[in-house]
PDB file of N, CA and C in Angstrom:
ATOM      1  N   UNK A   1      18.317   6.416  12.795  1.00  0.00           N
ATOM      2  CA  UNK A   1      18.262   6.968  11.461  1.00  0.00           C
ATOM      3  C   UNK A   1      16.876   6.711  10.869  1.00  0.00           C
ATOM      4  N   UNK A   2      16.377   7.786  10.574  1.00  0.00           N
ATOM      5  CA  UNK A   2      14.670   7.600  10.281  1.00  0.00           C
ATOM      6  C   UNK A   2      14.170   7.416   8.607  1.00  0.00           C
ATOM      7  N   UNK A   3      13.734   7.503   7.466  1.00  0.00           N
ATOM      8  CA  UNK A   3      13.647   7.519   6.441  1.00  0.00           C
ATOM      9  C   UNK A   3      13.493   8.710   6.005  1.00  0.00           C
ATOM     10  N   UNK A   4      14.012   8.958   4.840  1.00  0.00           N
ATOM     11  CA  UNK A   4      13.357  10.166   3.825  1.00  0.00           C
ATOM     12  C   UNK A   4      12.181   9.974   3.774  1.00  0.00           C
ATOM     13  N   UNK A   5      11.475  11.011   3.275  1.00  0.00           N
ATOM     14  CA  UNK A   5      10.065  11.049   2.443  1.00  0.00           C
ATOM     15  C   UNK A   5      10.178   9.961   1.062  1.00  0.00           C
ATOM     16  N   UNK A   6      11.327  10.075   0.277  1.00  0.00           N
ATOM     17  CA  UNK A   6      11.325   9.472  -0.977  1.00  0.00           C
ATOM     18  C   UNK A   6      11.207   7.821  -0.838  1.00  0.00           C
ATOM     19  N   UNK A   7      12.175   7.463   0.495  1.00  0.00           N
ATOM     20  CA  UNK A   7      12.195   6.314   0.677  1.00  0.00           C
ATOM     21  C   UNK A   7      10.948   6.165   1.447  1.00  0.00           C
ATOM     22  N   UNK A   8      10.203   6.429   2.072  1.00  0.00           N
ATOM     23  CA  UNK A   8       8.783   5.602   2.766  1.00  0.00           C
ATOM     24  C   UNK A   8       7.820   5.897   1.447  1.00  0.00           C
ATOM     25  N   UNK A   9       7.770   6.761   0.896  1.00  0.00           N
ATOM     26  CA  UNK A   9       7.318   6.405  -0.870  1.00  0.00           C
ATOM     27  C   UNK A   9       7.352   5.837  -1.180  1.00  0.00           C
ATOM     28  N   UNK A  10       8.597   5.203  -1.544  1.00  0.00           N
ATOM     29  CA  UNK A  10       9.162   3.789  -2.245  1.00  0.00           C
ATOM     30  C   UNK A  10       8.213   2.824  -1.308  1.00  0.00           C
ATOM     31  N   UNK A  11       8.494   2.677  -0.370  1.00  0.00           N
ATOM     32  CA  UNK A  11       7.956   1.547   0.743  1.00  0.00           C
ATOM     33  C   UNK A  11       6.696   1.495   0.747  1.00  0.00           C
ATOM     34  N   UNK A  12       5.586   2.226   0.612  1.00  0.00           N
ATOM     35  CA  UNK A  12       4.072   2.184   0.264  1.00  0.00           C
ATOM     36  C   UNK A  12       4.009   1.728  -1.220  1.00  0.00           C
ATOM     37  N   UNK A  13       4.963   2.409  -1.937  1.00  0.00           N
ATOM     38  CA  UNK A  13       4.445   1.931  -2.949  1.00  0.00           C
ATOM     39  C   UNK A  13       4.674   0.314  -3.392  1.00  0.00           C
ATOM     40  N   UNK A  14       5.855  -0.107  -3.009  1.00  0.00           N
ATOM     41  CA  UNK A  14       6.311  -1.664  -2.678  1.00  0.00           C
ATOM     42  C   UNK A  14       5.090  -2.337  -2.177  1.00  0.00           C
ATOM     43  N   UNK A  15       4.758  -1.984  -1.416  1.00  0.00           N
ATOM     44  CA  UNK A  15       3.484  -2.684  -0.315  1.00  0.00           C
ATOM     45  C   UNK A  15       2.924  -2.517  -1.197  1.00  0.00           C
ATOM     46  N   UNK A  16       1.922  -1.562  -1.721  1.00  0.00           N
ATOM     47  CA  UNK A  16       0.623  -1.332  -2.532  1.00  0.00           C
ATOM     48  C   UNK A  16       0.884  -2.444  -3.667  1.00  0.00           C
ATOM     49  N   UNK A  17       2.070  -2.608  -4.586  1.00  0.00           N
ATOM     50  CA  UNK A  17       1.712  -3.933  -5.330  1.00  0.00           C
ATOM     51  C   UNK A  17       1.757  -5.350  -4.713  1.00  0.00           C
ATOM     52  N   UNK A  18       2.519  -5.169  -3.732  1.00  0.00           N
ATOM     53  CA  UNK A  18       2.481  -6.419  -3.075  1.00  0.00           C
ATOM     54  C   UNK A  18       0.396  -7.262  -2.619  1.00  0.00           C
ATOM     55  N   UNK A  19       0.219  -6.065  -1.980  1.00  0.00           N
ATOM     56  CA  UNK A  19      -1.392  -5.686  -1.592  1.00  0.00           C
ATOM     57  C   UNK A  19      -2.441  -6.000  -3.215  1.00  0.00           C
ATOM     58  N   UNK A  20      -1.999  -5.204  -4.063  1.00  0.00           N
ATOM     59  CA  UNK A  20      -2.371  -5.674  -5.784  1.00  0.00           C
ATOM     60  C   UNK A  20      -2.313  -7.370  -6.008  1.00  0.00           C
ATOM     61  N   UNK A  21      -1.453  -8.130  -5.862  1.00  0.00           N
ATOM     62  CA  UNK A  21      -1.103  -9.304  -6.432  1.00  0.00           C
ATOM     63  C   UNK A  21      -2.132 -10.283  -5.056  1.00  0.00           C
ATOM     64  N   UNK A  22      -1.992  -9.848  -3.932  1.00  0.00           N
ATOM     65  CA  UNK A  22      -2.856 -10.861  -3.703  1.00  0.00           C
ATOM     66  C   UNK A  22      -4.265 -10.264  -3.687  1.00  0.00           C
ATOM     67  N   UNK A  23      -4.584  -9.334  -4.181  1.00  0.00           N
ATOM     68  CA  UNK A  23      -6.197  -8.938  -3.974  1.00  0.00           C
ATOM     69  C   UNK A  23      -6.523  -9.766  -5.782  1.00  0.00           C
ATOM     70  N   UNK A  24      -5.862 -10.136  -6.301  1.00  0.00           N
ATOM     71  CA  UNK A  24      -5.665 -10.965  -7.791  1.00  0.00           C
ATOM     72  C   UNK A  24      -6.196 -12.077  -7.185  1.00  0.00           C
ATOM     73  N   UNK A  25      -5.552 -12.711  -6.194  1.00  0.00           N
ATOM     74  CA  UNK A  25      -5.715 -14.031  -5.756  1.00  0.00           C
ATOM     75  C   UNK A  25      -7.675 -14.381  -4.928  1.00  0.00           C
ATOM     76  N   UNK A  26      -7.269 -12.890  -4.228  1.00  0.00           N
ATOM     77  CA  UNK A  26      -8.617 -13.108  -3.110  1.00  0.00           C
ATOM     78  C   UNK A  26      -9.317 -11.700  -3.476  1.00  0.00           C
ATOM     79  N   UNK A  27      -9.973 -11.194  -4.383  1.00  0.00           N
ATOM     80  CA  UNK A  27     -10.716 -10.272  -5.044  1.00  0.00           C
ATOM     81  C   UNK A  27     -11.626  -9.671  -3.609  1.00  0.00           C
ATOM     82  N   UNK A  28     -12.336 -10.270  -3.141  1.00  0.00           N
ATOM     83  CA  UNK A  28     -13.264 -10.416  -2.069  1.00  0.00           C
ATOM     84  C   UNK A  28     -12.744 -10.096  -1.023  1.00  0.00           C
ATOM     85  N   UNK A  29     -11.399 -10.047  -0.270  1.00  0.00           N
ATOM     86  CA  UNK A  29     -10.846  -9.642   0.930  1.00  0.00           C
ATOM     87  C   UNK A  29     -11.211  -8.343   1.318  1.00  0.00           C
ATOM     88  N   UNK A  30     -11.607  -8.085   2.253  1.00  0.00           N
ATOM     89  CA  UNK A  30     -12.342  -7.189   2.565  1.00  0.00           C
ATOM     90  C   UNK A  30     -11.593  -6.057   3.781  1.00  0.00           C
ATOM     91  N   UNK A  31     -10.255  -6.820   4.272  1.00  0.00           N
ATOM     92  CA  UNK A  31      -9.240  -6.694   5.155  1.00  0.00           C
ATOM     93  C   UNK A  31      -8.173  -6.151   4.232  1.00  0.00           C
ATOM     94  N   UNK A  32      -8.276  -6.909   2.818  1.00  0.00           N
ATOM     95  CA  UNK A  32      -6.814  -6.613   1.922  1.00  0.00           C
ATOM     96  C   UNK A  32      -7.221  -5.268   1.291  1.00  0.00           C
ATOM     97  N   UNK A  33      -9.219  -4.912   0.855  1.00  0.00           N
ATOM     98  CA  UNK A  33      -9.077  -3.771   0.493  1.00  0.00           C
ATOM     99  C   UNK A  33      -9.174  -2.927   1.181  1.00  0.00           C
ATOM    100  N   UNK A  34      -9.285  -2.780   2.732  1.00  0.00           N
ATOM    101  CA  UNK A  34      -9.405  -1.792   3.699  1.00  0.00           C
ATOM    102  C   UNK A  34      -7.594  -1.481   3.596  1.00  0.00           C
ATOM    103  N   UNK A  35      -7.163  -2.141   4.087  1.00  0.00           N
ATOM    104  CA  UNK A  35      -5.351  -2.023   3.881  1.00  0.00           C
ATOM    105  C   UNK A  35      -4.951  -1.261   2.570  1.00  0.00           C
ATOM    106  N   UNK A  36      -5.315  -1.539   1.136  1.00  0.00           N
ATOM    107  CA  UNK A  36      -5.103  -0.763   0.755  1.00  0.00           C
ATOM    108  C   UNK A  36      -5.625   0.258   0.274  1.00  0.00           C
ATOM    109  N   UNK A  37      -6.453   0.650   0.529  1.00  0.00           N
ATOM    110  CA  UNK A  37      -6.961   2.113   0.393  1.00  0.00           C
ATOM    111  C   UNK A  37      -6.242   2.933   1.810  1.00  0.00           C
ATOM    112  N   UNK A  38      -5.789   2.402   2.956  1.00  0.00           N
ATOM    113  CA  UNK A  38      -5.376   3.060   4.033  1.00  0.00           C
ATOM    114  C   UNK A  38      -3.927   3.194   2.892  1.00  0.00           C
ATOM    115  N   UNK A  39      -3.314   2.523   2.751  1.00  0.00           N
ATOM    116  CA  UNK A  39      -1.774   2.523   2.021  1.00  0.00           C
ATOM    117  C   UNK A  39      -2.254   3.256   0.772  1.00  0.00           C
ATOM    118  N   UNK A  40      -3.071   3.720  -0.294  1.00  0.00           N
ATOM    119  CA  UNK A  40      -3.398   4.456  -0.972  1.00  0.00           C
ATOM    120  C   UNK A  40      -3.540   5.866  -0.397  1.00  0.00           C
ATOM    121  N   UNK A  41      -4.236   5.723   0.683  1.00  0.00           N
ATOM    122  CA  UNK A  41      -4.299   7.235   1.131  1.00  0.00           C
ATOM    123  C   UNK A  41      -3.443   7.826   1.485  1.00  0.00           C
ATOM    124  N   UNK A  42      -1.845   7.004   1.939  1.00  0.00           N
ATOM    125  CA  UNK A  42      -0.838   7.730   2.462  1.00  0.00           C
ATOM    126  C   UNK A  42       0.093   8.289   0.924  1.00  0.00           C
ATOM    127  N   UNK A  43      -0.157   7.790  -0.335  1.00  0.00           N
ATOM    128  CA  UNK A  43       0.475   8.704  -1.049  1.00  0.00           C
ATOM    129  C   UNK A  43      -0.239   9.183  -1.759  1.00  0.00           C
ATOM    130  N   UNK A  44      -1.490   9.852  -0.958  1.00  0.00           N
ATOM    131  CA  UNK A  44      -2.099  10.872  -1.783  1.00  0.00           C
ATOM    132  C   UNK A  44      -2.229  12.247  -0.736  1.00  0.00           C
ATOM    133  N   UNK A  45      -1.968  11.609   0.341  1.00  0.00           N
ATOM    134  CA  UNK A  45      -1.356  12.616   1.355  1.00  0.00           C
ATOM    135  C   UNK A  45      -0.342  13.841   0.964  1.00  0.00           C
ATOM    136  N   UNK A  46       1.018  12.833   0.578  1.00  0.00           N
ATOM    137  CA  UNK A  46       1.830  13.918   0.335  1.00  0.00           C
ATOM    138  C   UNK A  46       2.042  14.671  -0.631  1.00  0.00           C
TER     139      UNK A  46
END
């Protein structure tokens, strides 16, 4: 059973604040902002 579209939405977007709260912590991660701009780009995809 694979996901909806609505639900892997939900799921990037979950991640993306998760990704928010520690780029709070470590501003400078350079791994955390490559990750999310890749996870940004997938809901600007659809």
């Amino acid at each position: 059973m694979g996901m909806t579209n609505k639900q892997f939405q939900a799921f990037v977007r979950l991640t993306l604040v998760q990704i928010d709260k520690a780029l709070e912590i470590s501003p400078d991660n350079k791994e955390l902002i490559e990750l999310r701009n890749i996870y940004q780009s997938m809901l600007e995809d659809e």
